[in-house]
Protein backbone atom coordinates (compact mmCIF):
# COMPACT_ATOMS: atom_id res chain seq x y z
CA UNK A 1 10.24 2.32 -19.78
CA UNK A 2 10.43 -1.18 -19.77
CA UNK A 3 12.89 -1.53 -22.01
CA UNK A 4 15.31 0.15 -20.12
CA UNK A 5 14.37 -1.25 -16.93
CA UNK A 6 14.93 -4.27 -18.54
CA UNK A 7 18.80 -3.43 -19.28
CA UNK A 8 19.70 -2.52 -16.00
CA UNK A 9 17.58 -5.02 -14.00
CA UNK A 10 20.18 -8.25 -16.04
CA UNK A 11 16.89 -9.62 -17.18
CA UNK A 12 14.51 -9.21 -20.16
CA UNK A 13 11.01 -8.35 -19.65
CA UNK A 14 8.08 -9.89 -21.12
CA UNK A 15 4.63 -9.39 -22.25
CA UNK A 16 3.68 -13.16 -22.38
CA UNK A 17 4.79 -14.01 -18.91
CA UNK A 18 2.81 -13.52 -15.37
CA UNK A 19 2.97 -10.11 -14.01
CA UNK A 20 4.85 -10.48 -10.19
CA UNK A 21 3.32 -7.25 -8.06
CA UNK A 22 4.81 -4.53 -6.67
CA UNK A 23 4.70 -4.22 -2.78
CA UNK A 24 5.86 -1.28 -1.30
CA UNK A 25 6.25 -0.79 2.38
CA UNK A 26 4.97 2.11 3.58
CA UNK A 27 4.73 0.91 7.28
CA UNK A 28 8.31 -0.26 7.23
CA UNK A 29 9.23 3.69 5.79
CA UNK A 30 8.23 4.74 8.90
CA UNK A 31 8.42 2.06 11.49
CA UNK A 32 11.72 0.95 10.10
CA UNK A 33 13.77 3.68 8.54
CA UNK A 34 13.59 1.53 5.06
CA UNK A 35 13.50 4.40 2.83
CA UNK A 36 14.98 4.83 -0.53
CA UNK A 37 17.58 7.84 -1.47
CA UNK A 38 14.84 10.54 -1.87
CA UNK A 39 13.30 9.10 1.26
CA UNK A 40 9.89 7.13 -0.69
CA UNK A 41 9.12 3.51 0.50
CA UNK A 42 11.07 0.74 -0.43
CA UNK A 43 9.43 -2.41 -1.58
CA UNK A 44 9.68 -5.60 -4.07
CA UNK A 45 8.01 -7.54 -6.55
CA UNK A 46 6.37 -11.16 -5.90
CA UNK A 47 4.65 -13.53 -7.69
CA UNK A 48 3.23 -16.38 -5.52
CA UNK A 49 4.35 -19.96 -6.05
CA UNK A 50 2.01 -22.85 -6.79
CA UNK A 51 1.44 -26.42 -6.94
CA UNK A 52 3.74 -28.59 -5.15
CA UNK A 53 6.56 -25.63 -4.93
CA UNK A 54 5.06 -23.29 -2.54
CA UNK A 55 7.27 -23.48 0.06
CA UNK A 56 10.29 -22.38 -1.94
CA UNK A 57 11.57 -19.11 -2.97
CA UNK A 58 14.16 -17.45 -4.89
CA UNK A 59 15.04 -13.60 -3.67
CA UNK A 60 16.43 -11.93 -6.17
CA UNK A 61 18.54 -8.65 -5.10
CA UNK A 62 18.15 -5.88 -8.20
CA UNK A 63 21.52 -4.41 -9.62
CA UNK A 64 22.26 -1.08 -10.83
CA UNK A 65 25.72 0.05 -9.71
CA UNK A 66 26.36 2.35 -6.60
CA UNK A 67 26.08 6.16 -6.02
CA UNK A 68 29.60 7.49 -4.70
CA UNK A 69 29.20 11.15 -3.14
CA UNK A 70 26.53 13.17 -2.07
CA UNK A 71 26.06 14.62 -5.02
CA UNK A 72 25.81 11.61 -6.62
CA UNK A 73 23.30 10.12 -4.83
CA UNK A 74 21.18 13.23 -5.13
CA UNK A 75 21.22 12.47 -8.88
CA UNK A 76 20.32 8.86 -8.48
CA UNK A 77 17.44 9.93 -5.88
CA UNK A 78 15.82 11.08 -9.16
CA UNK A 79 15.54 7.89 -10.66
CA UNK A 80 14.05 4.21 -9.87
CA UNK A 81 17.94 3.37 -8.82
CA UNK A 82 17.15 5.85 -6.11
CA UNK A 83 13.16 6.06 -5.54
CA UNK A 84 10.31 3.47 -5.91
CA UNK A 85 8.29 6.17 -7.35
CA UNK A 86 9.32 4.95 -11.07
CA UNK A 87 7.80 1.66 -10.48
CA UNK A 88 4.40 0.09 -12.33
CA UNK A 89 2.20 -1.48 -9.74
CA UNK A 90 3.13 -5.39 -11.93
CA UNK A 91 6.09 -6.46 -14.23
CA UNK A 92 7.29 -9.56 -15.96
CA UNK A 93 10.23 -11.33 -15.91
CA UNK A 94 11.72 -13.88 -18.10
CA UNK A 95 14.60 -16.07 -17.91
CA UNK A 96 14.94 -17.60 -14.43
CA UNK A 97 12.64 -15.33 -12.45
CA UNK A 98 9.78 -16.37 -15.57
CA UNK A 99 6.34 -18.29 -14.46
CA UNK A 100 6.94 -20.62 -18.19
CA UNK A 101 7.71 -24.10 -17.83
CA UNK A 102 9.30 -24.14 -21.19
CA UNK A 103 11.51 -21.21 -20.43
CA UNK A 104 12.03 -21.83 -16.55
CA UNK A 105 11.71 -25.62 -16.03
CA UNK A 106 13.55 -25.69 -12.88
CA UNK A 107 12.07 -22.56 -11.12
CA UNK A 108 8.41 -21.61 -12.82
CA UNK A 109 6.76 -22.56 -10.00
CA UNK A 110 8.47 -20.95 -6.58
CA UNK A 111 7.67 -17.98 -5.35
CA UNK A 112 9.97 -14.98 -6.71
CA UNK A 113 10.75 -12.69 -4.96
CA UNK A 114 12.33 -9.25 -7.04
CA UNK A 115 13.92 -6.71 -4.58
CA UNK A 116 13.91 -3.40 -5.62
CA UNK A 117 17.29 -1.61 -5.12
CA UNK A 118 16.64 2.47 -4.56
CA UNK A 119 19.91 2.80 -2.11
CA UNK A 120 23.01 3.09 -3.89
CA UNK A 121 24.84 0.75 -1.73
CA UNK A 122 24.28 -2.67 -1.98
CA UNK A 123 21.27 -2.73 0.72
CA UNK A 124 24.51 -2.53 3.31
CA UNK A 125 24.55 1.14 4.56
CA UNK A 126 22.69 2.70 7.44
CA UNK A 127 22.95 6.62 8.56
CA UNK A 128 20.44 7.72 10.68
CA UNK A 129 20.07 11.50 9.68
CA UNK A 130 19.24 12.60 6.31
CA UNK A 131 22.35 14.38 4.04
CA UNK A 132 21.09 18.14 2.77
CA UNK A 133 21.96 18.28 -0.65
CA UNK A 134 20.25 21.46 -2.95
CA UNK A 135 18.33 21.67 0.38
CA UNK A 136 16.83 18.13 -0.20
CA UNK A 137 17.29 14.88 2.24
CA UNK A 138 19.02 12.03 0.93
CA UNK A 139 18.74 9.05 2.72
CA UNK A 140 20.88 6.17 3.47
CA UNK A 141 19.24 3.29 4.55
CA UNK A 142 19.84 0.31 2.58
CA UNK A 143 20.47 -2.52 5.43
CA UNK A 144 17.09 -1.47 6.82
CA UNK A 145 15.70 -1.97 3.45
CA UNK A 146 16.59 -5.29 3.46
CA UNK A 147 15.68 -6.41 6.89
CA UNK A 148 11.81 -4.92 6.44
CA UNK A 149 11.93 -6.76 3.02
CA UNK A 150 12.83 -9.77 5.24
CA UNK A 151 10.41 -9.29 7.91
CA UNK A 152 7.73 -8.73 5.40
CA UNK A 153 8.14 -11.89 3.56
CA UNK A 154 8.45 -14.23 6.59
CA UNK A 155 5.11 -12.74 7.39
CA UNK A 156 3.53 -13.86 4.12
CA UNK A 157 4.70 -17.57 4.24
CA UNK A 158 8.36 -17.85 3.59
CA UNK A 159 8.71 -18.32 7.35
CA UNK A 160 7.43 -21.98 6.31
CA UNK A 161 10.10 -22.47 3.25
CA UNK A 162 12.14 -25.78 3.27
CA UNK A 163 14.23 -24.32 0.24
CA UNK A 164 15.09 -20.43 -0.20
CA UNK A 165 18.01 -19.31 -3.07
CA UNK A 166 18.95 -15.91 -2.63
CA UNK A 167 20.59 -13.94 -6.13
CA UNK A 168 21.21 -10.64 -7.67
CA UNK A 169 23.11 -9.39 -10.79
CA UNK A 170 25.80 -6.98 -10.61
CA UNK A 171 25.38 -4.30 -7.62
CA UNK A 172 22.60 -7.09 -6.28
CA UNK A 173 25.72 -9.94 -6.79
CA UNK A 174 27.77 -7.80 -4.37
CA UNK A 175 24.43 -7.83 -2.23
CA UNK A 176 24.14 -11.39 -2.36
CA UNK A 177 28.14 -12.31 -1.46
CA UNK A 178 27.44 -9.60 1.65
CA UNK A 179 24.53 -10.77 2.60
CA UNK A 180 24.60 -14.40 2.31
CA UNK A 181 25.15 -15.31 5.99
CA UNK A 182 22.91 -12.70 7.30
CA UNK A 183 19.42 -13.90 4.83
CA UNK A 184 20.19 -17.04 6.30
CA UNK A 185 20.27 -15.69 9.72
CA UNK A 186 16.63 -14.24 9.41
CA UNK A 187 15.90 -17.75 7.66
CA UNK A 188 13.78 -20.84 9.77
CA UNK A 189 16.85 -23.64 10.78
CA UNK A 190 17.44 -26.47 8.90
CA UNK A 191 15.89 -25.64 5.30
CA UNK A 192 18.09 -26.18 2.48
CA UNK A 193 19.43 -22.31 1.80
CA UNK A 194 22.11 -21.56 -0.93
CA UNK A 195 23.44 -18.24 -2.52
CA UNK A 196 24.12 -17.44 -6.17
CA UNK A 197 25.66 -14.34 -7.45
CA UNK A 198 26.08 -13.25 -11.11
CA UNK A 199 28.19 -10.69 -11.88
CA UNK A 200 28.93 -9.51 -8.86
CA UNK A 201 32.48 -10.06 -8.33
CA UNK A 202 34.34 -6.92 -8.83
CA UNK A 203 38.54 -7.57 -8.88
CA UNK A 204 40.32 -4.94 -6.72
CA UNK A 205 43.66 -4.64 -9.35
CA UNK A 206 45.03 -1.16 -10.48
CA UNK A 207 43.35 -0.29 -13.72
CA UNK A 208 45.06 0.65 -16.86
CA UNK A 209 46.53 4.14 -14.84
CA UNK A 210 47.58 1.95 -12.31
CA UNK A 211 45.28 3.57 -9.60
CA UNK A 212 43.43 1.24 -7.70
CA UNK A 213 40.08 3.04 -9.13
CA UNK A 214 37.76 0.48 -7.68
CA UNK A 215 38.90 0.38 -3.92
CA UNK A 216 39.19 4.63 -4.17
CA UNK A 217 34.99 4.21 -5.44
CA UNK A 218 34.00 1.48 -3.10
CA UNK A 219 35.41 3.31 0.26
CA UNK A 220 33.66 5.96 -0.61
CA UNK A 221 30.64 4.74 -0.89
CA UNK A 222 31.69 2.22 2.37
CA UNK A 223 32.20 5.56 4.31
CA UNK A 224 29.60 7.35 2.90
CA UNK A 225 27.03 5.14 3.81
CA UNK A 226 28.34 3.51 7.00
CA UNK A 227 28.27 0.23 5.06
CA UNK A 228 30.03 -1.13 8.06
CA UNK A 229 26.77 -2.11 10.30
CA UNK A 230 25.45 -4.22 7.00
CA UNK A 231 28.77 -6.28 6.92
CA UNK A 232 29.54 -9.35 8.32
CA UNK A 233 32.92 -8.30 11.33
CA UNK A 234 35.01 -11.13 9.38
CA UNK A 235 35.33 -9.89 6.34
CA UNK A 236 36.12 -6.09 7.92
């Protein structure tokens, strides 16, 4: 398990490094509407920061691609890309999310913050009702994912941050180029904020066909989803 988790997550998981927890939030599921595709809570992983770094953060966005159709995202739904049932209760991270000083000189010491991605769209869509597919609710609700996410985190101290980065690989680099100017929105005024994506600038040119295969995939998930309420008006 955590060797493929580790493959589609951009990072490699470790046994040597400290174990971040897994908060899921179940009040949020119902409160908010921040469900994942098969409608289970959504949630994150965190390890604390110490010493003189506690009041900075890095929030790393989780990638993993993007369901389509319908029937796509049914078959996602049955994984941890679209359900946080999948998910250990601690994991560890290396590279730039690790706790090791050797490894992770710059960052060992903020808190991370590891958001779980179980909506298929780039935490952008929102549609209230539940699709029916094989008789089974799928749930788009990615934007509300990552506004309780938000909410939940201010609660537990990063309201107080003078320094947050927010990141994600792949799918969660899309998240982070969408999302930029909203996390910063949600953010205290005046702290020193920056965004970083990797990988997550996808080229809109006609493939080797010459169809424009990309824009066909990505306005289909944009309608699908409604993606348009978790999008900042200028870039629409």
């Amino acid at each position: 398990m955590k060797t493929t988790l580790s493959l589609l997550f951009c990072l490699a998981l470790t046994c040597q490094a400290k174990n971040m927890n897994r908060v899921l939030l179940t009040d949020a599921a119902t409160s908010k509407g921040a469900v994942c595709l098969d409608g289970s809570p959504s949630g994150y992983f965190i390890r604390n920061g110490t010493g003189r770094n506690t009041d900075k953060w890095i929030l790393h966005q989780m990638g993993g691609g993007w369901c389509f159709n319908e029937t796509d995202c049914y078959s996602r739904s049955k994984t941890y890309l679209g359900s946080s049932k999948f998910y250990p209760a601690a994991l560890s991270f290396s590279g730039f999310l690790s706790d090791s000083q050797d490894v992770n000189p710059d960052f060992y010491d903020w808190n991370i913050v590891f958001i779980i991605y179980c909506d298929g769209a780039s935490f952008a869509g929102y549609v209230e009702e539940p699709y029916k597919v094989n008789n089974t609710p799928i749930y788009f609700r990615g934007f509300n994912i990552l506004k309780a996410v938000l909410d939940d985190l201010l609660e537990k101290g990063m309201k107080n941050a003078n320094e947050v980065i927010l990141t994600g690989c792949s799918a969660g680099g899309l998240a982070t180029y969408v999302h930029a100017d909203f996390v910063q929105s949600y953010l205290p005024s005046g702290i020193k904020y920056r965004a970083m994506a990797d990988a997550g600038y996808f080229l809109d040119i006609p493939n080797v066909d010459g169809r424009r295969a990309f824009y066909g995939a990505m306005n289909g998930v944009f309608k699908l989803q409604n993606v348009s309420g978790g999008l900042n008006e200028d870039c629409m």
